[in-house]
N, C-alpha and C. Protein backbone atom coordinates (compact mmCIF):
# COMPACT_ATOMS: atom_id res chain seq x y z
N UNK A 1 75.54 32.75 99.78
CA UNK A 1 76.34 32.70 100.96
C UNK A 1 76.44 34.07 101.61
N UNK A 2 76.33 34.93 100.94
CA UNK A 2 76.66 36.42 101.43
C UNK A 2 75.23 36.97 102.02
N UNK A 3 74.08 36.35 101.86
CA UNK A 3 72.90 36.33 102.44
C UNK A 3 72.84 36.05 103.44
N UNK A 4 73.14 35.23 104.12
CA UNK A 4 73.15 34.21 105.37
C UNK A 4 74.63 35.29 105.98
N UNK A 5 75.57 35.99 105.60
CA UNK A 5 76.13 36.60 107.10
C UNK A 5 75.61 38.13 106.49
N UNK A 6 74.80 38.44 106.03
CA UNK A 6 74.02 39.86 105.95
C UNK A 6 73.00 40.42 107.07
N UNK A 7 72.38 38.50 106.92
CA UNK A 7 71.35 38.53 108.17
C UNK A 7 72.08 38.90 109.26
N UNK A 8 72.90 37.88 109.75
CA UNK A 8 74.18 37.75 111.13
C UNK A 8 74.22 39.23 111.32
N UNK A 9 74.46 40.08 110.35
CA UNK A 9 75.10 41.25 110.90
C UNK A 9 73.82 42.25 110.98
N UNK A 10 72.69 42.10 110.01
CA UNK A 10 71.54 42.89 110.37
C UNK A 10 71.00 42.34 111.83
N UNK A 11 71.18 41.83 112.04
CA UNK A 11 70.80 40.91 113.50
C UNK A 11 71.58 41.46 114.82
N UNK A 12 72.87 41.94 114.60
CA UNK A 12 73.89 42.37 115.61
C UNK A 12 73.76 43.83 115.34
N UNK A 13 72.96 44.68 114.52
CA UNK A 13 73.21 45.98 114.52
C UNK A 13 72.34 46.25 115.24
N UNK A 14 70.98 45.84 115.47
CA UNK A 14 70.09 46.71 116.26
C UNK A 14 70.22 46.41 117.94
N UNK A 15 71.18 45.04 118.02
CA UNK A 15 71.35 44.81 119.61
C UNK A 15 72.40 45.90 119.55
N UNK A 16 73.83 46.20 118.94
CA UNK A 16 74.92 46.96 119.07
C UNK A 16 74.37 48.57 119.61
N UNK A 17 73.04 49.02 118.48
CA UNK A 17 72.28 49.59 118.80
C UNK A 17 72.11 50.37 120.28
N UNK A 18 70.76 49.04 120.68
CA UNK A 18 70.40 49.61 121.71
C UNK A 18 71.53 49.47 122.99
N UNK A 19 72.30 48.37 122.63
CA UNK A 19 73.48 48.79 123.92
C UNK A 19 74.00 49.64 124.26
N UNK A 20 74.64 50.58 123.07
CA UNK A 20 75.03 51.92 123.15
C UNK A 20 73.88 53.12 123.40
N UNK A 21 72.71 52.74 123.01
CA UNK A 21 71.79 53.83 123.87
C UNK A 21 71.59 53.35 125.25
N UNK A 22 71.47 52.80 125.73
CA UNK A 22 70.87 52.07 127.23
C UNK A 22 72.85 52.59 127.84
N UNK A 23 73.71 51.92 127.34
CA UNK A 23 75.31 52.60 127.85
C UNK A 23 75.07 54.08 128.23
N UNK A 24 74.46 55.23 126.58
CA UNK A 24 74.34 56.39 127.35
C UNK A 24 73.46 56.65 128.10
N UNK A 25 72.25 56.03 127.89
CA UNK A 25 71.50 56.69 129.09
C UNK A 25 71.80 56.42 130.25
N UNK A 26 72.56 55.30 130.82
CA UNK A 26 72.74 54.74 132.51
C UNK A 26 74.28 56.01 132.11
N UNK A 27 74.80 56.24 132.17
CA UNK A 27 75.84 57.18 132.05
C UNK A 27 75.57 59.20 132.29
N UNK A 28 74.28 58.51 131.55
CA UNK A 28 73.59 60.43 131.65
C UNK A 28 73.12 60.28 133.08
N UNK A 29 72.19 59.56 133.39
CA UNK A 29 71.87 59.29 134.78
C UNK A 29 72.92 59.16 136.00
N UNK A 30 74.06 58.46 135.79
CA UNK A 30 75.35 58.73 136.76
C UNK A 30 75.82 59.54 136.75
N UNK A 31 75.17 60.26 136.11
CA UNK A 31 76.68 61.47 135.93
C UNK A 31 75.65 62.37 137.03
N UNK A 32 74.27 62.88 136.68
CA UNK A 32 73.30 63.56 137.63
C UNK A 32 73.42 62.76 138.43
N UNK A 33 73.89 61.95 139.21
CA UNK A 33 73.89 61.35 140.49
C UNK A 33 74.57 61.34 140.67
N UNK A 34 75.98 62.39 140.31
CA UNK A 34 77.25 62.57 141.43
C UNK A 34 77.12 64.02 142.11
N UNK A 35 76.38 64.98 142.03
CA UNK A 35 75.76 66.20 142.66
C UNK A 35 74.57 66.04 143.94
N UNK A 36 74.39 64.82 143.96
CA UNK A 36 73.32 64.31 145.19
C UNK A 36 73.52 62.77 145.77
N UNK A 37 74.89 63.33 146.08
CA UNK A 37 75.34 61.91 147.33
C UNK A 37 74.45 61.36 148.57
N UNK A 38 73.87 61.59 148.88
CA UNK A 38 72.38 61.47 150.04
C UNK A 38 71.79 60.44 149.50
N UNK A 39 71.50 61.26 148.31
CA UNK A 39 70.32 60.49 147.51
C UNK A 39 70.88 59.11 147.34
N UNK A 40 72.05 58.80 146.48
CA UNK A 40 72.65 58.20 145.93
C UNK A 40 72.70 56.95 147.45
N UNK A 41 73.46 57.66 148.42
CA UNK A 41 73.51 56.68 149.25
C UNK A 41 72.15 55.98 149.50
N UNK A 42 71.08 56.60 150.28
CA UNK A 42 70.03 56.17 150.35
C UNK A 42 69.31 55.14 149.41
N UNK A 43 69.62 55.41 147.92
CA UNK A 43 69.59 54.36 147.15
C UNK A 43 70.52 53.17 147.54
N UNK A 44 71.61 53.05 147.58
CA UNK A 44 72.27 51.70 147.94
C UNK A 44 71.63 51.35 149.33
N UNK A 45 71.45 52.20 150.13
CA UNK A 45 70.83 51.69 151.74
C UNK A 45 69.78 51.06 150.98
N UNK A 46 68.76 51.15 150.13
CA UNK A 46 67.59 50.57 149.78
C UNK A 46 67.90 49.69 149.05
N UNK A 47 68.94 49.37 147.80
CA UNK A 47 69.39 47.98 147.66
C UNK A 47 69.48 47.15 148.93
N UNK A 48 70.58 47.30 149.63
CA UNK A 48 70.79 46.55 150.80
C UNK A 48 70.13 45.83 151.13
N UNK A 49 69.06 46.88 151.87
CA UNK A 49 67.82 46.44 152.11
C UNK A 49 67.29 45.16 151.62
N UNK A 50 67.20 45.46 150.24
CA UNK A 50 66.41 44.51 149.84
C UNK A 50 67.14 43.10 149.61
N UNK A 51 68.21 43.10 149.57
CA UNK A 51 69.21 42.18 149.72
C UNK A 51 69.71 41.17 150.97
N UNK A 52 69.48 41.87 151.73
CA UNK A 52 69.39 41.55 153.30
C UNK A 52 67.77 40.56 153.75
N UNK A 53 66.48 41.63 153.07
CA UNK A 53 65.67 40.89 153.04
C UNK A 53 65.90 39.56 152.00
N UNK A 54 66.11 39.25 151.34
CA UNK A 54 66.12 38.16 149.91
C UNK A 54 66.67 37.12 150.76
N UNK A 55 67.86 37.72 151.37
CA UNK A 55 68.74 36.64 152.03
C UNK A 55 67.94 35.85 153.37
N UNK A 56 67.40 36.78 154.15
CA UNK A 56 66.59 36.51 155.46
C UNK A 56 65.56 35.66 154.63
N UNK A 57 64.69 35.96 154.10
CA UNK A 57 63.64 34.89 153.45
C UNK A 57 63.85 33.28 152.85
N UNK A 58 64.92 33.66 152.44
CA UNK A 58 65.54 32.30 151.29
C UNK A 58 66.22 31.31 152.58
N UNK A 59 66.59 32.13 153.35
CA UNK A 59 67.44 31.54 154.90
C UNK A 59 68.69 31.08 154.11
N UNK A 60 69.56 31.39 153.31
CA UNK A 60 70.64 30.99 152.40
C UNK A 60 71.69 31.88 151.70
N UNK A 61 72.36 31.19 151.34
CA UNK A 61 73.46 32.07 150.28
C UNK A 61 74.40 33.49 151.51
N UNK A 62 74.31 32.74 152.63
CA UNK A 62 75.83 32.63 153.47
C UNK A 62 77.02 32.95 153.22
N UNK A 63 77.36 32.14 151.75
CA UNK A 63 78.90 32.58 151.38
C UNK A 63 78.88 33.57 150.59
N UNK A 64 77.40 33.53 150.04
CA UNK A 64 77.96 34.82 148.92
C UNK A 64 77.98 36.08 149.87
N UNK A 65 76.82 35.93 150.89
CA UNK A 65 76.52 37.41 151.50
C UNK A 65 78.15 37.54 152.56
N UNK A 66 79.21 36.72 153.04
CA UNK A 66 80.44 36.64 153.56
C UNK A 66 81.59 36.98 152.54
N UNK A 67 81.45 36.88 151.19
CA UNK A 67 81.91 37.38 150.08
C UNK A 67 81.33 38.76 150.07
N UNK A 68 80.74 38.94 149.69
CA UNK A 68 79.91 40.60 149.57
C UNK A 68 80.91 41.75 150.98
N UNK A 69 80.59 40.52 151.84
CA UNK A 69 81.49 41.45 153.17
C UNK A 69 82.60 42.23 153.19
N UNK A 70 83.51 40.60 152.85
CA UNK A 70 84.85 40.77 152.82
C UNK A 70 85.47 41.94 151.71
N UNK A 71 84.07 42.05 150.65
CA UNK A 71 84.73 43.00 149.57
C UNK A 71 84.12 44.27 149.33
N UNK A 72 83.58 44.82 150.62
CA UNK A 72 82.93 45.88 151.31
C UNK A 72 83.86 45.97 152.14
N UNK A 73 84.41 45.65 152.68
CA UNK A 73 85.76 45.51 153.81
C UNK A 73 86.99 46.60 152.89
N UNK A 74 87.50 45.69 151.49
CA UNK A 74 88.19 46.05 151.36
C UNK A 74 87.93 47.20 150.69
N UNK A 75 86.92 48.08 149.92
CA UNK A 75 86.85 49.13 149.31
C UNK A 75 86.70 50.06 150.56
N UNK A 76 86.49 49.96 151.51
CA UNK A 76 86.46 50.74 152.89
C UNK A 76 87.89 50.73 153.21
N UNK A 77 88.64 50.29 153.02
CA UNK A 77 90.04 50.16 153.28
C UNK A 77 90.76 51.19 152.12
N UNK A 78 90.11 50.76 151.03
CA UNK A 78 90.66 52.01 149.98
C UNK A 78 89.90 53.17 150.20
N UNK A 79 88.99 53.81 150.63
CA UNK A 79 88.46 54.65 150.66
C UNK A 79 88.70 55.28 151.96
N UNK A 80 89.37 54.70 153.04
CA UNK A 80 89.72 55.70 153.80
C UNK A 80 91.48 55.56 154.10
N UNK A 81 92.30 55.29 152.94
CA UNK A 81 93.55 54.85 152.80
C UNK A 81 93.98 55.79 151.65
N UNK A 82 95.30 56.94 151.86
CA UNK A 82 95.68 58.09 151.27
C UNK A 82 96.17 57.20 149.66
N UNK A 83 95.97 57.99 148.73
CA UNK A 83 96.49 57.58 147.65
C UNK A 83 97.78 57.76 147.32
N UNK A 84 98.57 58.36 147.85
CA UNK A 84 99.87 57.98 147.94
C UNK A 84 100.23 57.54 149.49
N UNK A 85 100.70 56.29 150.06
CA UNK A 85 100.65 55.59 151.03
C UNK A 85 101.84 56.58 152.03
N UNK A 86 101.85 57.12 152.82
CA UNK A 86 103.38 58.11 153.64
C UNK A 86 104.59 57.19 154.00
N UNK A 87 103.97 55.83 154.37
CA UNK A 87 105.12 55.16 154.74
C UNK A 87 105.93 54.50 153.40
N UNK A 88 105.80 54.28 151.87
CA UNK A 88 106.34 54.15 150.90
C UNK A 88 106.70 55.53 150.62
N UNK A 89 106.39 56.60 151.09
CA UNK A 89 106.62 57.86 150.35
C UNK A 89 108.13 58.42 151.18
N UNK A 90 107.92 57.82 152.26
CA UNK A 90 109.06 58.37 153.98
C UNK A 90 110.61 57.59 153.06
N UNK A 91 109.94 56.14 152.35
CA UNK A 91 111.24 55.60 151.83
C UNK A 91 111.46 56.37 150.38
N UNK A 92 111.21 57.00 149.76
CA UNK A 92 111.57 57.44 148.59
C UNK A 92 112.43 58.73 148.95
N UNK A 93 112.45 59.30 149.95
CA UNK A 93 112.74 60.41 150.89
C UNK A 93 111.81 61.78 150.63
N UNK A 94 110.68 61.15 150.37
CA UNK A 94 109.48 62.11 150.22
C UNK A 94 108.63 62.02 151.84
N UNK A 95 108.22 63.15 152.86
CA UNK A 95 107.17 62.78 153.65
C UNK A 95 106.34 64.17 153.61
N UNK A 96 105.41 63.56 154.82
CA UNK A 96 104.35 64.36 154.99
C UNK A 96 104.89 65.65 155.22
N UNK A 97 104.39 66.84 155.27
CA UNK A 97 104.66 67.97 156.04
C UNK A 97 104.56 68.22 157.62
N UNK A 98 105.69 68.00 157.96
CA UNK A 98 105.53 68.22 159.81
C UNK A 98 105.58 69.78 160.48
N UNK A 99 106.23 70.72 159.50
CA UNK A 99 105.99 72.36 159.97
C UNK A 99 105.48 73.11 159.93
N UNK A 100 104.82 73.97 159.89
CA UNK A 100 104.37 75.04 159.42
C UNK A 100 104.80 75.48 158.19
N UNK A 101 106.13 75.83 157.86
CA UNK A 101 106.38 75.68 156.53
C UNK A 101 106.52 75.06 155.20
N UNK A 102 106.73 73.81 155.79
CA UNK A 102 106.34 72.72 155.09
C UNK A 102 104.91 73.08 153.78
N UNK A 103 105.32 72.09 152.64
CA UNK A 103 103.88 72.05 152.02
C UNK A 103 102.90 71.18 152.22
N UNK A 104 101.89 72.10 151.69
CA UNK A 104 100.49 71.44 152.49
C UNK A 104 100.03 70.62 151.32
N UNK A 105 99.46 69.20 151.97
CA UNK A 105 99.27 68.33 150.41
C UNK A 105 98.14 68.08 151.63
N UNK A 106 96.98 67.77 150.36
CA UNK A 106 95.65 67.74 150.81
C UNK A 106 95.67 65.51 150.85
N UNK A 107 94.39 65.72 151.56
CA UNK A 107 94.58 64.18 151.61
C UNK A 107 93.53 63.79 150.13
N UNK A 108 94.23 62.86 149.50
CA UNK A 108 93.57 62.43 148.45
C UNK A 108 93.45 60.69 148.56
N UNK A 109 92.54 60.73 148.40
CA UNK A 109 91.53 59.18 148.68
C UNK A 109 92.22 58.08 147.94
N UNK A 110 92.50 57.06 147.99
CA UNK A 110 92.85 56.15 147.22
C UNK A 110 91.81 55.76 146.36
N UNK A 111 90.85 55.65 147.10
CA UNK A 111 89.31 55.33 146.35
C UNK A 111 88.25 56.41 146.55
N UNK A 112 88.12 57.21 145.52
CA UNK A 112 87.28 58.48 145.75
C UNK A 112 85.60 57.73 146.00
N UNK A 113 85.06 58.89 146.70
CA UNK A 113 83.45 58.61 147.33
C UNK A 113 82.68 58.40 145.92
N UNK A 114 82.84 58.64 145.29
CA UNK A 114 82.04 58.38 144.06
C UNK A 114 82.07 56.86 143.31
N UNK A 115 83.09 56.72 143.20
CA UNK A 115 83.73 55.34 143.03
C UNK A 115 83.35 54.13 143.84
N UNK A 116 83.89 54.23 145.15
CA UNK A 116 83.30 53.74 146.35
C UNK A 116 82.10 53.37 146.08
N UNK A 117 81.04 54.51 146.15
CA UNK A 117 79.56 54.04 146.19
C UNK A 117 79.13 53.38 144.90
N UNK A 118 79.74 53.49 143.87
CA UNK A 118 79.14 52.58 142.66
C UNK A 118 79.77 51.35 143.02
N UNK A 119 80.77 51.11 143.23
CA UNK A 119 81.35 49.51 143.56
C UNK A 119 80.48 48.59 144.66
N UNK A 120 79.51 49.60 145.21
CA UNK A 120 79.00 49.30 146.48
C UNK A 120 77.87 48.48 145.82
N UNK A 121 76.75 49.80 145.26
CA UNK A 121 76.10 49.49 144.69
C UNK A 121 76.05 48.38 143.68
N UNK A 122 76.92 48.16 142.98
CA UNK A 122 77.02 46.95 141.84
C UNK A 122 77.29 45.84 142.95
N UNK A 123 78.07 45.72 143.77
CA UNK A 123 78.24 44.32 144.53
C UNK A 123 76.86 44.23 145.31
N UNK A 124 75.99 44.84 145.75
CA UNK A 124 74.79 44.90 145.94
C UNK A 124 73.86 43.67 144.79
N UNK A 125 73.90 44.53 143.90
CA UNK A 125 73.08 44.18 142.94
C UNK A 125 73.61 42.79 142.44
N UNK A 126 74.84 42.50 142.32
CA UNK A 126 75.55 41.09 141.85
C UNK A 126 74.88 39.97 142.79
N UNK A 127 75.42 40.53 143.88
CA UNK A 127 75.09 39.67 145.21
C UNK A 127 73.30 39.62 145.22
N UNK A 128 72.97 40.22 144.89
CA UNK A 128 71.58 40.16 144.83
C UNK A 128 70.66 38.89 143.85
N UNK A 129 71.32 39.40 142.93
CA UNK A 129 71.54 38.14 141.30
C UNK A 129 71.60 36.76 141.41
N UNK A 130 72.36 36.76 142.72
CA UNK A 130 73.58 35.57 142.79
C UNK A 130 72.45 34.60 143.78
N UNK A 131 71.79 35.52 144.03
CA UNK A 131 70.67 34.83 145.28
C UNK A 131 68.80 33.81 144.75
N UNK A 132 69.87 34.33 143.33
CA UNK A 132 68.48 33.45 142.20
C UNK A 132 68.91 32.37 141.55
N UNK A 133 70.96 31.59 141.88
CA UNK A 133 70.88 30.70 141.35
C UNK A 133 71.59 29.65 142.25
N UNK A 134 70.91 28.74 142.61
CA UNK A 134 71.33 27.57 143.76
C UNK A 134 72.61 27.37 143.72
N UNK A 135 73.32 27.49 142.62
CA UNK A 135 74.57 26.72 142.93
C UNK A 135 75.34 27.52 143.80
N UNK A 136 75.13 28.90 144.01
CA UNK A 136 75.59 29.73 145.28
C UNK A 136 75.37 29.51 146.77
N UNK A 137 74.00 28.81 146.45
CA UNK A 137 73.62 28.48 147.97
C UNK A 137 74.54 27.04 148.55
N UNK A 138 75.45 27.70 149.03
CA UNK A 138 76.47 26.73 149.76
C UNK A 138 76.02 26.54 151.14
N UNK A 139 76.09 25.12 151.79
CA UNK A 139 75.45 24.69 152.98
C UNK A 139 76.71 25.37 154.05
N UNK A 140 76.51 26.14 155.08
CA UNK A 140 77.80 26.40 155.67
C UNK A 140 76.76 27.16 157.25
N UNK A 141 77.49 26.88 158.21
CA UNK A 141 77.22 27.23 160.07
C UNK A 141 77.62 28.84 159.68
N UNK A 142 76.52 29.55 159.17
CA UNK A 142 76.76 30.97 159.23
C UNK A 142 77.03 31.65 160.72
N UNK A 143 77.18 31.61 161.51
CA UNK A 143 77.88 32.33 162.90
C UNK A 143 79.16 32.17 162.53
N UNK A 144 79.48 31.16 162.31
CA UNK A 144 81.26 31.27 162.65
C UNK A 144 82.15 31.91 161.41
N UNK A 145 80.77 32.17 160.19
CA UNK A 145 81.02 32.80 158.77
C UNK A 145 81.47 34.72 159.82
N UNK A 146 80.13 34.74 159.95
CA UNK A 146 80.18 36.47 161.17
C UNK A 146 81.05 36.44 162.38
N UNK A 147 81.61 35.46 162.70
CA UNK A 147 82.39 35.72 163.98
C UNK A 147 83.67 36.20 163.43
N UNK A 148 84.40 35.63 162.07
CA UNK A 148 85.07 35.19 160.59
C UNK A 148 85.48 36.93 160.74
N UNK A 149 84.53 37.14 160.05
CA UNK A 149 84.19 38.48 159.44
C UNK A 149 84.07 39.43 160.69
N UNK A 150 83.78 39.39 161.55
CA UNK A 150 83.99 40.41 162.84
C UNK A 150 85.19 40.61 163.42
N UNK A 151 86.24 39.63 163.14
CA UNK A 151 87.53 39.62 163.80
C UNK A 151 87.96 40.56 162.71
N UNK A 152 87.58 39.74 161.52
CA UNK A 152 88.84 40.28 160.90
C UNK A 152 88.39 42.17 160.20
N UNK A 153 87.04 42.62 160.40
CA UNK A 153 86.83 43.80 160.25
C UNK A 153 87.84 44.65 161.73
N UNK A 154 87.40 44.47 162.75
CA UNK A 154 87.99 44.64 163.95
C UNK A 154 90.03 45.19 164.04
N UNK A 155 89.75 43.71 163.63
CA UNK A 155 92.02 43.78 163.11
C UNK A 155 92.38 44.50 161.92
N UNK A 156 91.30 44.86 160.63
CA UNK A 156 91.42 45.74 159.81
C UNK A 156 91.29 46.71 160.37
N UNK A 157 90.23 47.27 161.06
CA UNK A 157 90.29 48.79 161.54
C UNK A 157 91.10 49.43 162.18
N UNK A 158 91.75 48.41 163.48
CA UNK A 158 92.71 48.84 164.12
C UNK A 158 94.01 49.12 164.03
N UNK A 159 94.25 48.03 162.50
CA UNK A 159 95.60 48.38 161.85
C UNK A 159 95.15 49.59 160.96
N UNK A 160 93.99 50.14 160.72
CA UNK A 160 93.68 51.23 159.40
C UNK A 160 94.01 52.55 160.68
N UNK A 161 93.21 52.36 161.76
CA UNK A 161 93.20 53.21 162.48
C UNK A 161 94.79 54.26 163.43
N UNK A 162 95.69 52.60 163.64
CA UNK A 162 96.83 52.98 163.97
C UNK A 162 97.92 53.91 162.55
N UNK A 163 97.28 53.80 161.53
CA UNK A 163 97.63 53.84 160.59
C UNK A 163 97.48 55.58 160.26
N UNK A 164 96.35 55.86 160.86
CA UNK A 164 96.21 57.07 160.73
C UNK A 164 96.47 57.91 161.66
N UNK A 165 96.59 57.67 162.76
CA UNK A 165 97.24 57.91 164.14
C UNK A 165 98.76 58.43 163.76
N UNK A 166 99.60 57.51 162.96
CA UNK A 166 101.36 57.23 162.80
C UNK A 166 101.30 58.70 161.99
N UNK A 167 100.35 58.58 161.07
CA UNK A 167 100.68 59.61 160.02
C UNK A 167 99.92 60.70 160.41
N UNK A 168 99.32 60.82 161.00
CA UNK A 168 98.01 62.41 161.39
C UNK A 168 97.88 62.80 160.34
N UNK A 169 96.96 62.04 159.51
CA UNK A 169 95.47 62.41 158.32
C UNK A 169 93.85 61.63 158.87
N UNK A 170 93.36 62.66 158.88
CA UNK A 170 92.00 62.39 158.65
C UNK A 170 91.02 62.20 157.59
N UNK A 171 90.95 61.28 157.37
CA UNK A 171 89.88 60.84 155.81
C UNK A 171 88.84 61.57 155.23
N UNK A 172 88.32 62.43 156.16
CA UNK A 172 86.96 62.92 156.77
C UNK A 172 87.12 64.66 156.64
N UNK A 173 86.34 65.71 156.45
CA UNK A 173 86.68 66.82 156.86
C UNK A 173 84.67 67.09 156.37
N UNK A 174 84.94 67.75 157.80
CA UNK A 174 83.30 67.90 157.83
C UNK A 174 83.21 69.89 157.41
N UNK A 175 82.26 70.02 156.29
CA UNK A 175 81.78 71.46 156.28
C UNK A 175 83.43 72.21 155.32
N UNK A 176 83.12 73.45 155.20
CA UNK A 176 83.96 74.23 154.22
C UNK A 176 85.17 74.85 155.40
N UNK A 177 86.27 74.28 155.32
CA UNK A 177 87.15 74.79 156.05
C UNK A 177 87.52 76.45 156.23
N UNK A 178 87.38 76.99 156.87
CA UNK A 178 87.33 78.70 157.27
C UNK A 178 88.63 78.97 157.39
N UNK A 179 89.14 80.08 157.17
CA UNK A 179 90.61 80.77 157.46
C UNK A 179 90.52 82.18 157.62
N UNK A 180 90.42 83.09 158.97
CA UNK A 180 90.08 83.95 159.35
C UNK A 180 91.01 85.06 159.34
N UNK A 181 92.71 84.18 158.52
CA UNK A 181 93.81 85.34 158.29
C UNK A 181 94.53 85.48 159.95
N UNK A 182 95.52 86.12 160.21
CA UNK A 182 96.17 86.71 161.15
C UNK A 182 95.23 87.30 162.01
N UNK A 183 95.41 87.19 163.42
CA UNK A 183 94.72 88.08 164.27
C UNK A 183 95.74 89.09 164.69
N UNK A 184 95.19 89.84 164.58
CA UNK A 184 95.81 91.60 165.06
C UNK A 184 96.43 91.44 166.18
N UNK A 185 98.26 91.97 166.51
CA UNK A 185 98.40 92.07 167.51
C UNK A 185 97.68 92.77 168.26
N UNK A 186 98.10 92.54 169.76
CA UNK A 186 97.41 93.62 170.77
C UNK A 186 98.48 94.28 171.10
N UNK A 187 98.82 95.64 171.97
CA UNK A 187 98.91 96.27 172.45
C UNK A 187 99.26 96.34 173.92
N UNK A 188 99.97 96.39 174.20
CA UNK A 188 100.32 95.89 176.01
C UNK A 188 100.07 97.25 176.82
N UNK A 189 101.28 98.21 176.21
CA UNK A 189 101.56 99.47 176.96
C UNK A 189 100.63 100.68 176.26
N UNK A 190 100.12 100.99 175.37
CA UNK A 190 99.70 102.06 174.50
C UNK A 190 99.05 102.93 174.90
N UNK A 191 99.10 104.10 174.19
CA UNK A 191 98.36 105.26 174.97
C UNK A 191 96.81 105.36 174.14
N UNK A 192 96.09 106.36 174.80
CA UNK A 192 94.74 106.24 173.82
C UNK A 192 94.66 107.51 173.08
C-alpha cells in the first residue's frame, strides 16, 4: 500500500518541480521588464493585435471581447484615480494642500503603471484563450455591444475627468520636474 502513494508523490515532485522553476523564471523576466516600459507596452500593443485579429477572423466572441472592455475600462479608472480618494479624505478632516505652505503630497496612483500593464496584458492573453472555446462564442448584434461600451467609456471619463478638475491633480507628469530655487531680487534705484 505504501507503494502505490510513493508513486503519487514521485509523480507530483517533478511537476511541483518544474512549476517553481518556470514561476522563477517568468518572475526573473518581469522583473527586467519593469526598467523598459516601451518595450513592455509595445508587447501588449502586439498581443492586442493579435487578439483583435483572432476576433476579426473567427467574426465572434463579441461578449468576451465587450467583457475584456469593460475591464480595461475599469483598471484605467484605477490607474488614473489617486490612491487615497480627496473627497473621503476632505471627510476625515484631512485635504489636499491649497497654499503654498501647505504640504506637498505627491500624487500616488491607485493602480501603479506596472501593475496596470500586467493586468492588461493577462486579460489580453485570457481573452485570447477564451477565443478557442465555443461556449464563449455567444450569438449577440455587436454594434449595440460598442454603442454599450462608448456611452458608458464617455460618462466614465467625464465623471473621472470632472473629478480631477474638483481636486487639481494630474495623473500624468511628463519629464524630471526642474526647480531653479529663488530668483534674485532686482534692484529698482541702485547705484553702480
Amino acid at each position: 500500500m505504501e507503494g502505490g502513494g510513493a508513486d503519487a508523490g514521485s509523480a507530483v515532485a517533478p511537476f511541483a518541480k518544474w512549476r517553481d522553476e518556470f514561476s522563477r523564471t517568468f518572475q526573473y523576466y518581469l522583473d527586467l521588464s519593469t526598467h523598459n516600459p516601451v518595450y513592455r507596452w509595445l508587447g501588449t500593443l502586439a498581443v492586442a493585435a493579435i487578439y483583435v485579429l483572432r476576433v476579426y477572423y473567427v467574426q465572434g466572441f463579441y461578449i468576451v471581447s465587450y467583457g475584456l472592455g469593460i475591464y480595461i475600462l475599469n483598471l484605467l479608472i484605477g490607474f488614473l484615480s489617486p490612491k487615497v480618494d480627496p473627497e473621503l479624505e476632505a471627510l476625515d478632516g484631512a485635504s489636499l494642500p491649497t497654499r503654498g505652505s501647505d504640504e506637498f503630497k505627491p500624487f500616488i496612483r491607485r493602480l501603479p503603471e506596472f501593475k496596470f500593464w500586467y493586468s492588461i496584458t493577462k486579460a489580453f492573453c485570457v481573452a485570447f484563450l477564451m477565443t478557442f472555446f465555443s461556449i464563449f462564442d455567444v450569438p449577440v448584434f455587436w454594434p449595440i455591444l460598442l454603442c454599450y461600451w462608448i456611452v458608458l467609456f464617455v460618462l466614465t471619463m467625464k465623471r473621472q475627468i470632472l473629478h480631477m478638475i474638483k481636486y487639481k491633480y494630474i495623473p500624468f507628469s511628463i519629464g524630471k520636474q526642474r526647480y531653479t530655487g529663488k530668483k534674485p531680487a532686482t534692484s529698482s534705484g541702485g547705484s553702480d
